[in-house]
PDB file of N, CA and C in Angstrom:
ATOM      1  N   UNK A   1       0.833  -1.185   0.000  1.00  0.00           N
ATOM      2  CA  UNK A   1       0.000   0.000   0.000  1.00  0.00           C
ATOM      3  C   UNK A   1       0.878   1.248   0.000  1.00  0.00           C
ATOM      4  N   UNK A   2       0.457   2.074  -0.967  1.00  0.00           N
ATOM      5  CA  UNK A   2       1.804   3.670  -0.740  1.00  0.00           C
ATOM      6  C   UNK A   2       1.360   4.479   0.387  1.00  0.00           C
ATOM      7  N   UNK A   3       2.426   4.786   0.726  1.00  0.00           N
ATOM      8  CA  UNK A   3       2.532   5.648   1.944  1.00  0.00           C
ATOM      9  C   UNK A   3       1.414   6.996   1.872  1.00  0.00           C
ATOM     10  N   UNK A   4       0.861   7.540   2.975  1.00  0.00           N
ATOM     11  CA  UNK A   4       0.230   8.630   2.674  1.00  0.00           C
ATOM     12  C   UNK A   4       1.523   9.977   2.536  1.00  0.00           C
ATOM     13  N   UNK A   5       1.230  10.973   2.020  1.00  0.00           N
ATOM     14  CA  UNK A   5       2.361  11.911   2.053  1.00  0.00           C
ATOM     15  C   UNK A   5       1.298  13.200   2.281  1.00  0.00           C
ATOM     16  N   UNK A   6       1.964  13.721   3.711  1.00  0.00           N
ATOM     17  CA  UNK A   6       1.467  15.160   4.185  1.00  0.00           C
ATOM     18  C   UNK A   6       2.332  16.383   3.750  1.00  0.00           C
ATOM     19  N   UNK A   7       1.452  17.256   3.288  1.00  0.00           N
ATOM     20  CA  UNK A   7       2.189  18.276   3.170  1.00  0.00           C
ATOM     21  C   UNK A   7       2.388  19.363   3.800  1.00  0.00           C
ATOM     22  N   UNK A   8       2.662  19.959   5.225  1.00  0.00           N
ATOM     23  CA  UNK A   8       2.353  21.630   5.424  1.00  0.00           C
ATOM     24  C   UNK A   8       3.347  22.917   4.875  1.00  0.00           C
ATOM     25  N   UNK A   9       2.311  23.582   4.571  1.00  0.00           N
ATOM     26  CA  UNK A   9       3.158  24.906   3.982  1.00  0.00           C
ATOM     27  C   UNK A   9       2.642  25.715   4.826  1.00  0.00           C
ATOM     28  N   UNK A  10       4.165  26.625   5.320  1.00  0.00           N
ATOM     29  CA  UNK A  10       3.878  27.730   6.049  1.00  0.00           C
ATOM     30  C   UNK A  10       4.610  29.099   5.073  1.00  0.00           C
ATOM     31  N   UNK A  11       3.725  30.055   5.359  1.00  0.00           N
ATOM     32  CA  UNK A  11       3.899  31.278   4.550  1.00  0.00           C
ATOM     33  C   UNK A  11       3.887  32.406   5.162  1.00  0.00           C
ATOM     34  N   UNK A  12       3.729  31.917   6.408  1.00  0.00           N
ATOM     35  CA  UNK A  12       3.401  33.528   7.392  1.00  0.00           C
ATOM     36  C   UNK A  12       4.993  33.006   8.533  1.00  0.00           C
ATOM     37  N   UNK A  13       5.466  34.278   8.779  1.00  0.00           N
ATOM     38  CA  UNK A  13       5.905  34.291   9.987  1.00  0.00           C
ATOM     39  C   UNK A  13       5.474  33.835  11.448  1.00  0.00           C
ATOM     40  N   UNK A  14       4.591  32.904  11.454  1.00  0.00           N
ATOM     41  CA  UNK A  14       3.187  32.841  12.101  1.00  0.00           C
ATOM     42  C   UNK A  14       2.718  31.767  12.090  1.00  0.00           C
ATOM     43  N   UNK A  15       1.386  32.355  12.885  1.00  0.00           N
ATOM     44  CA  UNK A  15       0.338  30.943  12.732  1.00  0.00           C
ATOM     45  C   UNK A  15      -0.938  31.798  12.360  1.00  0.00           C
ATOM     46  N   UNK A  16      -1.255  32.211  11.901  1.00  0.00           N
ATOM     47  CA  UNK A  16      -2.762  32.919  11.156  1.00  0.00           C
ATOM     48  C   UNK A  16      -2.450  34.311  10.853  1.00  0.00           C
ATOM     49  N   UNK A  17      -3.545  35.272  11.086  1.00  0.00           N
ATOM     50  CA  UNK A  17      -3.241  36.587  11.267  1.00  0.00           C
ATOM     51  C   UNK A  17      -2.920  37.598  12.101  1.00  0.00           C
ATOM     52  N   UNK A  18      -2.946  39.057  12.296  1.00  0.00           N
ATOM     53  CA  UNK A  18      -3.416  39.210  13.694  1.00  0.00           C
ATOM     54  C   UNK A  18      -1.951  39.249  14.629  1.00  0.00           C
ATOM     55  N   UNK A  19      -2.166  39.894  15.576  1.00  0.00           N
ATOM     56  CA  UNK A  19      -0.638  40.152  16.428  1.00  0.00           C
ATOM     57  C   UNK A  19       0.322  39.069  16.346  1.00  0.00           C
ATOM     58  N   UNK A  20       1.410  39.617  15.845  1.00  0.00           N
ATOM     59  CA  UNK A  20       2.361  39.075  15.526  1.00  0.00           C
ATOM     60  C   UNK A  20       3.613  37.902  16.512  1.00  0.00           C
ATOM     61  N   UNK A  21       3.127  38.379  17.532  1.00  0.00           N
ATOM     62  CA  UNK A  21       3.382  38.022  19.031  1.00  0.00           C
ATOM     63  C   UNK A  21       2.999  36.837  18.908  1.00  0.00           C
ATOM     64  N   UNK A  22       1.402  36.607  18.848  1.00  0.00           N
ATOM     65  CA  UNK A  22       0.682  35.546  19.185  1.00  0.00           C
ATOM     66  C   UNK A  22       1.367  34.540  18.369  1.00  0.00           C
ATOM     67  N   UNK A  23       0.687  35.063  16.892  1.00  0.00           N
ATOM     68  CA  UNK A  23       1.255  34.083  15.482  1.00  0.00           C
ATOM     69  C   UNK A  23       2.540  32.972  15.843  1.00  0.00           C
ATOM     70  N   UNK A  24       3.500  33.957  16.015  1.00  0.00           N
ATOM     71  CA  UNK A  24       4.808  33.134  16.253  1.00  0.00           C
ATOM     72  C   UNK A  24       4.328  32.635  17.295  1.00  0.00           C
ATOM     73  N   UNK A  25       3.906  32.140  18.611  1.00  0.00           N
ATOM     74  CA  UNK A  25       3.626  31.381  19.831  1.00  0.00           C
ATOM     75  C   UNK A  25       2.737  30.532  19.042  1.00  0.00           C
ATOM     76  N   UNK A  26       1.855  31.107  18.468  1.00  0.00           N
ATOM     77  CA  UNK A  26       0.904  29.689  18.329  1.00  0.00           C
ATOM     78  C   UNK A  26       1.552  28.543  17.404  1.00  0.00           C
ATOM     79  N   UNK A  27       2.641  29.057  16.363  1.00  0.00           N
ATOM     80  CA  UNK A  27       3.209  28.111  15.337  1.00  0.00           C
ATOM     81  C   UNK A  27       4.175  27.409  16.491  1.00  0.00           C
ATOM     82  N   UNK A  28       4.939  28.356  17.406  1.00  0.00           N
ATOM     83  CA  UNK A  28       6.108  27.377  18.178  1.00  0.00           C
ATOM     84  C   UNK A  28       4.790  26.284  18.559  1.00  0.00           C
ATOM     85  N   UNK A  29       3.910  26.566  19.333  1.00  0.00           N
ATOM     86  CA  UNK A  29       2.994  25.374  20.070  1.00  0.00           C
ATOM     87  C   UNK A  29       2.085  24.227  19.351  1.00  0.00           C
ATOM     88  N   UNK A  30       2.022  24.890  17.955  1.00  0.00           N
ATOM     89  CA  UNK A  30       1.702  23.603  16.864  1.00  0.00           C
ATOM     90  C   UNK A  30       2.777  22.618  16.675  1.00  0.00           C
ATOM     91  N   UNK A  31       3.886  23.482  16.303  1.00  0.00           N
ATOM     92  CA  UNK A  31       5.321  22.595  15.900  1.00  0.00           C
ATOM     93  C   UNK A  31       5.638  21.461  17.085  1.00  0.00           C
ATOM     94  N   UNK A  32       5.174  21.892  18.268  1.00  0.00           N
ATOM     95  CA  UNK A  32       5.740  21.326  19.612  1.00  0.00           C
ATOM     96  C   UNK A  32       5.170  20.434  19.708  1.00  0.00           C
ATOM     97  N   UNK A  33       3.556  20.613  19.370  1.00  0.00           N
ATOM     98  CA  UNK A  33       2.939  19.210  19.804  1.00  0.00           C
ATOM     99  C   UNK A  33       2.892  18.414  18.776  1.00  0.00           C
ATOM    100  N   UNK A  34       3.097  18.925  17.142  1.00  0.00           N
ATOM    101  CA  UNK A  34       3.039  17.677  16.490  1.00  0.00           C
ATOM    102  C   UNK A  34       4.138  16.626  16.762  1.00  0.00           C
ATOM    103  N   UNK A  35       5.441  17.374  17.406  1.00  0.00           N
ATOM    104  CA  UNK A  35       6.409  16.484  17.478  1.00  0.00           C
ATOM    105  C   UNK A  35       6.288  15.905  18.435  1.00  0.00           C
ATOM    106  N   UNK A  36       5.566  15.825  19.926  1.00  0.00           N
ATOM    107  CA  UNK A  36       5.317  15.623  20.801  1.00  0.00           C
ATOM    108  C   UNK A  36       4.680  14.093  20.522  1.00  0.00           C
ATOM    109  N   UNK A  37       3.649  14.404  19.681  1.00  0.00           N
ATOM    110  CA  UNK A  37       2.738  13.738  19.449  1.00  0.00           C
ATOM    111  C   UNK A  37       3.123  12.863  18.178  1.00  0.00           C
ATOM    112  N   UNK A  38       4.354  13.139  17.277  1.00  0.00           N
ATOM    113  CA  UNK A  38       4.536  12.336  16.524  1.00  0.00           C
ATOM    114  C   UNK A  38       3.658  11.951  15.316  1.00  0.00           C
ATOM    115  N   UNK A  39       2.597  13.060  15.450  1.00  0.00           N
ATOM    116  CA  UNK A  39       2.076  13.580  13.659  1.00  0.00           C
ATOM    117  C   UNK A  39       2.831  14.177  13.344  1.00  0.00           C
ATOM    118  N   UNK A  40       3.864  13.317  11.941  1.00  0.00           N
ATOM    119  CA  UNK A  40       4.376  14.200  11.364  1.00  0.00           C
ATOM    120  C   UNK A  40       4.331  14.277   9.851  1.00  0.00           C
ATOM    121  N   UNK A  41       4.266  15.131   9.281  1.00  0.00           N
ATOM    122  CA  UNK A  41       4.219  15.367   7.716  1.00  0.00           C
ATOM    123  C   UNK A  41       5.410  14.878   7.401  1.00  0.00           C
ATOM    124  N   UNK A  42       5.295  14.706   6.264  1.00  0.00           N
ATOM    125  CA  UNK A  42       6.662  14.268   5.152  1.00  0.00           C
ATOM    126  C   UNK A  42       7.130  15.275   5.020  1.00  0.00           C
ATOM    127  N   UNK A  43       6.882  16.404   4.590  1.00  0.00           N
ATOM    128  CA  UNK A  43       7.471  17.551   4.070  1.00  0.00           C
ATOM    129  C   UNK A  43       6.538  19.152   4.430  1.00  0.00           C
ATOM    130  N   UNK A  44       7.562  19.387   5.005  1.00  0.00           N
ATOM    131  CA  UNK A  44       7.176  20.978   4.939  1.00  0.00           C
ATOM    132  C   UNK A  44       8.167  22.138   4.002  1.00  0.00           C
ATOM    133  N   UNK A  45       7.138  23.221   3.386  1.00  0.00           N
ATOM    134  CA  UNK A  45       7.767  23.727   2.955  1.00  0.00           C
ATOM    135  C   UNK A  45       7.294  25.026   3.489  1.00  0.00           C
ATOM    136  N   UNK A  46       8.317  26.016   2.671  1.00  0.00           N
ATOM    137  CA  UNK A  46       8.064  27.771   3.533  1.00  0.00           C
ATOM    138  C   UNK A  46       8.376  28.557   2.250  1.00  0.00           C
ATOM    139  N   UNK A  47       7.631  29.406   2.350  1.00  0.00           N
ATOM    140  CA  UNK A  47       7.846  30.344   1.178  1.00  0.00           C
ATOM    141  C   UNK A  47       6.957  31.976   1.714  1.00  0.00           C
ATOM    142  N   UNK A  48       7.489  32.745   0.957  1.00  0.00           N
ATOM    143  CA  UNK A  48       6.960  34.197   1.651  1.00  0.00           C
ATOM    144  C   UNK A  48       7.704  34.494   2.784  1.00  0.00           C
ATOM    145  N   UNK A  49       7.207  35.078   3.753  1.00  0.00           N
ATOM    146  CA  UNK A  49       8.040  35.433   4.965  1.00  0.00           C
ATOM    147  C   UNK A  49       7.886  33.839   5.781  1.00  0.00           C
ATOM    148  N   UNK A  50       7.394  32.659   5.084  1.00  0.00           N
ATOM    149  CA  UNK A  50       7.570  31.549   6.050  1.00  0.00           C
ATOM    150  C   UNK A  50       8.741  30.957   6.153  1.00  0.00           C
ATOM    151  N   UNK A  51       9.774  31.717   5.240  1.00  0.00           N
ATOM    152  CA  UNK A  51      11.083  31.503   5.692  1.00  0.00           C
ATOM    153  C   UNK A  51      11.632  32.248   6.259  1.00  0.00           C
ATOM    154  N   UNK A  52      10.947  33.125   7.013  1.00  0.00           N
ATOM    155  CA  UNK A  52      11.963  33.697   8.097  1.00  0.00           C
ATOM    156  C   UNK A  52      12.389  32.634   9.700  1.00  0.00           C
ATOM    157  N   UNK A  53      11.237  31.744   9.658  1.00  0.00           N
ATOM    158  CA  UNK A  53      11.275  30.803  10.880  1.00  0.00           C
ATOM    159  C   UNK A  53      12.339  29.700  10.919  1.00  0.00           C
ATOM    160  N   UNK A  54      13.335  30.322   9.409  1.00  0.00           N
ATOM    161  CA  UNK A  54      14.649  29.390   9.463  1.00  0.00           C
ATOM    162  C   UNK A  54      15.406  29.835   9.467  1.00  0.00           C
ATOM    163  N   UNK A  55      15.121  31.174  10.031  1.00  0.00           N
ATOM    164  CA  UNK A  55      16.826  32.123  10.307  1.00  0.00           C
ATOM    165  C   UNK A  55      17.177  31.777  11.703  1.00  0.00           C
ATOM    166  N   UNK A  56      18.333  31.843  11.636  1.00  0.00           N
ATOM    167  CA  UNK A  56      19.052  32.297  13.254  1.00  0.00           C
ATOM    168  C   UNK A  56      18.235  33.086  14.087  1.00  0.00           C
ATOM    169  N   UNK A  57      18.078  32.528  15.394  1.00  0.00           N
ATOM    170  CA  UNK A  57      17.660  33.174  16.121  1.00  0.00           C
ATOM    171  C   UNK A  57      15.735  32.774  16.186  1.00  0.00           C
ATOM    172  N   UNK A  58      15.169  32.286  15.352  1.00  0.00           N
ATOM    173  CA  UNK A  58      13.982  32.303  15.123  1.00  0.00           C
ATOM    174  C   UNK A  58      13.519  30.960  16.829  1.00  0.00           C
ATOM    175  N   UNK A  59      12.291  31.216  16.997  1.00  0.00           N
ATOM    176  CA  UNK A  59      12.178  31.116  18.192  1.00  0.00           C
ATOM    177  C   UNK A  59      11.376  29.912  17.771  1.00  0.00           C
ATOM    178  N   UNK A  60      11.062  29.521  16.885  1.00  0.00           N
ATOM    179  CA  UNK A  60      10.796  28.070  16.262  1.00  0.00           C
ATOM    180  C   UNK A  60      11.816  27.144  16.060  1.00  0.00           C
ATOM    181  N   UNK A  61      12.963  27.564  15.714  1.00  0.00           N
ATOM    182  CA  UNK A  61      13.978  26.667  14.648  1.00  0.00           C
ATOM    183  C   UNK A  61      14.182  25.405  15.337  1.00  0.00           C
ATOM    184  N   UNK A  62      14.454  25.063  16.978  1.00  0.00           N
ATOM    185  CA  UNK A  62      14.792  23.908  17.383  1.00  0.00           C
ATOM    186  C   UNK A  62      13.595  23.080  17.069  1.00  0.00           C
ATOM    187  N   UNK A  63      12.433  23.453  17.230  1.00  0.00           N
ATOM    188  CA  UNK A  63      11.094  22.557  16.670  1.00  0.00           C
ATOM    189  C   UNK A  63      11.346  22.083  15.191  1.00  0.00           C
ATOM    190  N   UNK A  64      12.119  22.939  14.642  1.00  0.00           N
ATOM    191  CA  UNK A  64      11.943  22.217  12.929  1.00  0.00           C
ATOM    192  C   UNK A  64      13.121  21.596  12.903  1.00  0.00           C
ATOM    193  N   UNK A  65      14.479  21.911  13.893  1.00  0.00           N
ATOM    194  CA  UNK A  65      15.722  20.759  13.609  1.00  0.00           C
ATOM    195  C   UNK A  65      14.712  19.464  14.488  1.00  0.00           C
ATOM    196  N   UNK A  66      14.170  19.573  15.737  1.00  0.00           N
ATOM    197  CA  UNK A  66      13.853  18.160  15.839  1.00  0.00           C
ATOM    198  C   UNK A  66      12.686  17.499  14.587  1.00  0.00           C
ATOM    199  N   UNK A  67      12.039  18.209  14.180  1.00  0.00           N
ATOM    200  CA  UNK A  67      11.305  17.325  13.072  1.00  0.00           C
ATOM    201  C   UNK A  67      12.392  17.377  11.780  1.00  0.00           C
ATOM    202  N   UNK A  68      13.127  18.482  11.767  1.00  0.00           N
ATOM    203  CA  UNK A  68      14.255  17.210  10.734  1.00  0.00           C
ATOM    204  C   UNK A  68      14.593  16.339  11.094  1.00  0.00           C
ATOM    205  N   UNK A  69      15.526  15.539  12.145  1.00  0.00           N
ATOM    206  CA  UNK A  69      16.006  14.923  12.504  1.00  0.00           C
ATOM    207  C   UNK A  69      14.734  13.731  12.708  1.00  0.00           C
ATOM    208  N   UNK A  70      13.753  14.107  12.514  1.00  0.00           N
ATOM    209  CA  UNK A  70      12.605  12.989  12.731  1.00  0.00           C
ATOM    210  C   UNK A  70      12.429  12.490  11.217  1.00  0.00           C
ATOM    211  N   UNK A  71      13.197  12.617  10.249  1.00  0.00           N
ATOM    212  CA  UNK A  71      12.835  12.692   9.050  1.00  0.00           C
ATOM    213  C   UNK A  71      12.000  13.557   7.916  1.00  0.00           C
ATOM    214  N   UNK A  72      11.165  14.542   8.733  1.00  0.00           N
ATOM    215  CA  UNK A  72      10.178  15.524   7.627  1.00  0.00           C
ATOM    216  C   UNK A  72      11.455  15.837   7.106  1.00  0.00           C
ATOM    217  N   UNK A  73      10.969  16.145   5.840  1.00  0.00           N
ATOM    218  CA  UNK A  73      11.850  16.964   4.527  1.00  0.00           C
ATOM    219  C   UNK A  73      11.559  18.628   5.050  1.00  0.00           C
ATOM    220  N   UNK A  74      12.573  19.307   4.869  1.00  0.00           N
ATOM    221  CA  UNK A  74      12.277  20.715   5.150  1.00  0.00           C
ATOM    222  C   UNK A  74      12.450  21.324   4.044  1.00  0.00           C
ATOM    223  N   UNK A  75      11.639  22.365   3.284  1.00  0.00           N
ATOM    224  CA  UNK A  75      12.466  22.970   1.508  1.00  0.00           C
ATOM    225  C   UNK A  75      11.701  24.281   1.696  1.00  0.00           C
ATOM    226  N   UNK A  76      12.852  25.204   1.536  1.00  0.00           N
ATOM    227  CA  UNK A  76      12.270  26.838   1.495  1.00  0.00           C
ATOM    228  C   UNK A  76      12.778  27.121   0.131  1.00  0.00           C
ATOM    229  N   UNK A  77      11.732  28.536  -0.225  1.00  0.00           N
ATOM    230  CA  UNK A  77      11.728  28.510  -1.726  1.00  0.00           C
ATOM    231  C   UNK A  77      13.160  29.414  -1.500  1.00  0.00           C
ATOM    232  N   UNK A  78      13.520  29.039  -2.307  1.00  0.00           N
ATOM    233  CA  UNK A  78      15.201  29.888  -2.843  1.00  0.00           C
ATOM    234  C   UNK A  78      14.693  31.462  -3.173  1.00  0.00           C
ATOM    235  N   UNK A  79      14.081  31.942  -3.920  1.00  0.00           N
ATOM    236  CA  UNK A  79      13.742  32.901  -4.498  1.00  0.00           C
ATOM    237  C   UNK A  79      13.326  33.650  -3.179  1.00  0.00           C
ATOM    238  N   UNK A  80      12.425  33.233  -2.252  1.00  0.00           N
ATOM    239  CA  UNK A  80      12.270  33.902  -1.000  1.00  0.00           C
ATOM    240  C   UNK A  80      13.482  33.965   0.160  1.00  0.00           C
ATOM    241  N   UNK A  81      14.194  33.263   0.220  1.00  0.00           N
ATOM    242  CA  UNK A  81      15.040  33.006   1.253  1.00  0.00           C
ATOM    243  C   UNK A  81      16.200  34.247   0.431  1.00  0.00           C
ATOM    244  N   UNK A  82      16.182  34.584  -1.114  1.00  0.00           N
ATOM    245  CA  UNK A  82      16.997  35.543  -1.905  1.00  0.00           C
ATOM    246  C   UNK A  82      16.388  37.007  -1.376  1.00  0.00           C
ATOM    247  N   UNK A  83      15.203  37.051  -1.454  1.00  0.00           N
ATOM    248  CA  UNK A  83      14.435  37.901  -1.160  1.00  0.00           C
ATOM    249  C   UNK A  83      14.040  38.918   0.428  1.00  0.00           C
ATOM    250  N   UNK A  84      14.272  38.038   1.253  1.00  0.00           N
ATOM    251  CA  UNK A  84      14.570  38.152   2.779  1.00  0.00           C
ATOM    252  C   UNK A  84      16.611  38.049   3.364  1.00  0.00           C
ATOM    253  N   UNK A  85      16.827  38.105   2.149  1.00  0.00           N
ATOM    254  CA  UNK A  85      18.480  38.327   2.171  1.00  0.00           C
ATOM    255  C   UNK A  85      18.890  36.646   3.588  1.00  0.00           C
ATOM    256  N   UNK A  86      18.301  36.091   3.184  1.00  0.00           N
ATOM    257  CA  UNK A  86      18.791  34.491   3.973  1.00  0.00           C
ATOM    258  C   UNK A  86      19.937  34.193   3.554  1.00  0.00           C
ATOM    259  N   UNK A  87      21.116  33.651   3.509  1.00  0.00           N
ATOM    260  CA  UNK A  87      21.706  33.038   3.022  1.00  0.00           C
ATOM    261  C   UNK A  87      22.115  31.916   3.681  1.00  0.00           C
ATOM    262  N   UNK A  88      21.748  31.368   5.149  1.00  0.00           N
ATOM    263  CA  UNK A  88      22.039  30.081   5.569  1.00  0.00           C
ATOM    264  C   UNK A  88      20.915  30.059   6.398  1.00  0.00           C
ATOM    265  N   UNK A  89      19.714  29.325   5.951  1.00  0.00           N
ATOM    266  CA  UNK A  89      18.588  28.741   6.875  1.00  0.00           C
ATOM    267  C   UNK A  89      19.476  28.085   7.608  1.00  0.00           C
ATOM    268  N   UNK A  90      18.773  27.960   9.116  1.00  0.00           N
ATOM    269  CA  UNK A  90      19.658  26.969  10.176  1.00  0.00           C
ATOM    270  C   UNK A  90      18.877  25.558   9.824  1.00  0.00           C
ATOM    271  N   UNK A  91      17.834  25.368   8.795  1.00  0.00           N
ATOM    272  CA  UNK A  91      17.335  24.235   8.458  1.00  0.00           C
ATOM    273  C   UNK A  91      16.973  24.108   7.364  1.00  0.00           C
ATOM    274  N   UNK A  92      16.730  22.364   7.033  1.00  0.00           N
ATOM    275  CA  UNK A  92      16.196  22.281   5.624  1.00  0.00           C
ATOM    276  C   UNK A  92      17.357  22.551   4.758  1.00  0.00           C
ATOM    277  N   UNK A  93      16.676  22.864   3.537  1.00  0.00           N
ATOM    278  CA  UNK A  93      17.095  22.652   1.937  1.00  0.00           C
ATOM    279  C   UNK A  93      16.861  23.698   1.159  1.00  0.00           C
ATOM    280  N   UNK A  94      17.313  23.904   0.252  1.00  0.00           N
ATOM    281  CA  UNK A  94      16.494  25.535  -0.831  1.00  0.00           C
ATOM    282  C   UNK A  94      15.931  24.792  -1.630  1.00  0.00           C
ATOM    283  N   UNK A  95      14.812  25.251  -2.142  1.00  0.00           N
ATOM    284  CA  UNK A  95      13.987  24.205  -3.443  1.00  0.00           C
ATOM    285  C   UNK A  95      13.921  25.543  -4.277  1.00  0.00           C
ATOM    286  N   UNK A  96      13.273  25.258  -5.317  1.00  0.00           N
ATOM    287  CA  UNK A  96      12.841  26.048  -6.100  1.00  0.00           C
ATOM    288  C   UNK A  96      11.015  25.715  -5.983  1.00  0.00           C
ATOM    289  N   UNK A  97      10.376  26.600  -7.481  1.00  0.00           N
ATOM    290  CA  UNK A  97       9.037  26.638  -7.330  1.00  0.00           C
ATOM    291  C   UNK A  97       8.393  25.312  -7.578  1.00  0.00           C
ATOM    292  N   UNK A  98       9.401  25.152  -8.674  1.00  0.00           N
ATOM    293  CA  UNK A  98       8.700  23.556  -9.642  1.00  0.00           C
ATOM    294  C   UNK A  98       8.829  22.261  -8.325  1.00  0.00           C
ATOM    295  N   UNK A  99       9.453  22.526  -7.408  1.00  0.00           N
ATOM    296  CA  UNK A  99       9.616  21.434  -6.449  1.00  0.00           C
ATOM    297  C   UNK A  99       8.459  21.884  -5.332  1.00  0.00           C
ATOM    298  N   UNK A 100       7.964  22.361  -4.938  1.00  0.00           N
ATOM    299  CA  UNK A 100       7.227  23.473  -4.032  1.00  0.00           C
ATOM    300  C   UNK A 100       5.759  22.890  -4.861  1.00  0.00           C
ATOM    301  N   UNK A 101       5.534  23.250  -6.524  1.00  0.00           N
ATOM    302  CA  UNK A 101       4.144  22.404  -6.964  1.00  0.00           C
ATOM    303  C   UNK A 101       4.295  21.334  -6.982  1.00  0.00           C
ATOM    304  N   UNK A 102       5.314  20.416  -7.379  1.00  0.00           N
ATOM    305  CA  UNK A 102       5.409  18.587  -7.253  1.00  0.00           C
ATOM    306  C   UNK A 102       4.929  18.635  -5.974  1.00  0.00           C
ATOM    307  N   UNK A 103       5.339  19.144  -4.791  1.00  0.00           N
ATOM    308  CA  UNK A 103       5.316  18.609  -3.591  1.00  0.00           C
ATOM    309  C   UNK A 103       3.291  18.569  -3.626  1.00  0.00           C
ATOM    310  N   UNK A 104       3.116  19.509  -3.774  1.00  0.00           N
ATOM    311  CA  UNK A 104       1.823  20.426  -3.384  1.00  0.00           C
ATOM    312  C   UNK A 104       0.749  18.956  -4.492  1.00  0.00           C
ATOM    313  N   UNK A 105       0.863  18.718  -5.933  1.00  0.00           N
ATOM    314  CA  UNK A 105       0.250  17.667  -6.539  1.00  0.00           C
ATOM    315  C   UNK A 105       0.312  16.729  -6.548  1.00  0.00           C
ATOM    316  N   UNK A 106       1.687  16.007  -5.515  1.00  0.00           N
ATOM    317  CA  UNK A 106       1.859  14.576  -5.585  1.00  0.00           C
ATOM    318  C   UNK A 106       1.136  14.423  -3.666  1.00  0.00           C
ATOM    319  N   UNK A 107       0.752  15.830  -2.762  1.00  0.00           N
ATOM    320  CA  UNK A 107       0.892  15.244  -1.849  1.00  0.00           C
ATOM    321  C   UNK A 107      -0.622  14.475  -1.812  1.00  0.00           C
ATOM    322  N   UNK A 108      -0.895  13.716  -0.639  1.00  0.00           N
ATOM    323  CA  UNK A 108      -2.618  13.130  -0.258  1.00  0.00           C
ATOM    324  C   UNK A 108      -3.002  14.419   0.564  1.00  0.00           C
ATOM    325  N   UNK A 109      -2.339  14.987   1.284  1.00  0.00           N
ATOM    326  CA  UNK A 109      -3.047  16.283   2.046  1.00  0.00           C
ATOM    327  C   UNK A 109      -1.937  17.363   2.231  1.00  0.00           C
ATOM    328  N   UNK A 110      -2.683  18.516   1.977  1.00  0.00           N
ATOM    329  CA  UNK A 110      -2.160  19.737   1.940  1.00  0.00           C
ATOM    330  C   UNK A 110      -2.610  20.553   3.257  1.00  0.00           C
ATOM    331  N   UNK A 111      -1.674  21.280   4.008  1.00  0.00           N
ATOM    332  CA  UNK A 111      -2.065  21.901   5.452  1.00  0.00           C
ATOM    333  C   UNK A 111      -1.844  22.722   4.486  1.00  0.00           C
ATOM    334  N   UNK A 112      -2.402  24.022   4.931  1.00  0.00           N
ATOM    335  CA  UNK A 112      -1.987  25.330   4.948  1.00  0.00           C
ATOM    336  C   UNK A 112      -2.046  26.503   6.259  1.00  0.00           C
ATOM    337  N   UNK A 113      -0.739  26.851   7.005  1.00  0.00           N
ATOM    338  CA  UNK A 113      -0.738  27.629   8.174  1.00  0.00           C
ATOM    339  C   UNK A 113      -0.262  28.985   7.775  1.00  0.00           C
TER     340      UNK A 113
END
C-alpha cells in the first residue's frame, strides 16, 4: 500500500493573522505538539516570509531541527530566502518553485498555516 504523504506549507511568519506576538507562539505550540505527538508530515515547505522561521535566532527553529532529525523533509523557496536576504537557513534545503508544486500535486493532504 503507498505511503500517505502530508504536506504543510507555512507562509506567514506565524500561525494565522493578527498580532504578531501571538502568530509566532501559536506556530512554536503547533510545531511542539506535532512532534510531541509524533504527527508528522513528510514535508514541509516555507515560502513568503515563512522563511523567516529558518533564520538564526527564530524562536521556532529547534522545533523544525527536531522534526528534521525525525525525518520531515524541510524545503524553502530559494527565491524567498533571496528575497529576505537568507543566506544560511539553520534548516532544511532551498527548493525552487517547480519542487514546491510537485510537492503540493503529488501530496494526499495539503495543510496550509
Amino acid at each position: 500500500m503507498k505511503k500517505l504523504t502530508d504536506l504543510l506549507q507555512i507562509s506567514r511568519y506565524g500561525m494565522g493573522s493578527g498580532n504578531s506576538e501571538l502568530a509566532i507562539q501559536l506556530l512554536g505550540n503547533y510545531l511542539r505538539i506535532i512532534n510531541e505527538d509524533n504527527r508528522l508530515p513528510s514535508f514541509i515547505v516555507f515560502y513568503n516570509e515563512g522563511v523567516k522561521v529558518l533564520e538564526k535566532g527564530s524562536p521556532v527553529v529547534e522545533q523544525l531541527k527536531n522534526l528534521e532529525n525525525k525525518g520531515v523533509k524541510l524545503i524553502a523557496c530559494g527565491t524567498c530566502l533571496s528575497h529576505y536576504q537568507i543566506s544560511e537557513p539553520i534548516a532544511g534545503i532551498k527548493g525552487t518553485m517547480p519542487d514546491i508544486i510537485t510537492l503540493q500535486s503529488d501530496a494526499d493532504k495539503v495543510i496550509n498555516l
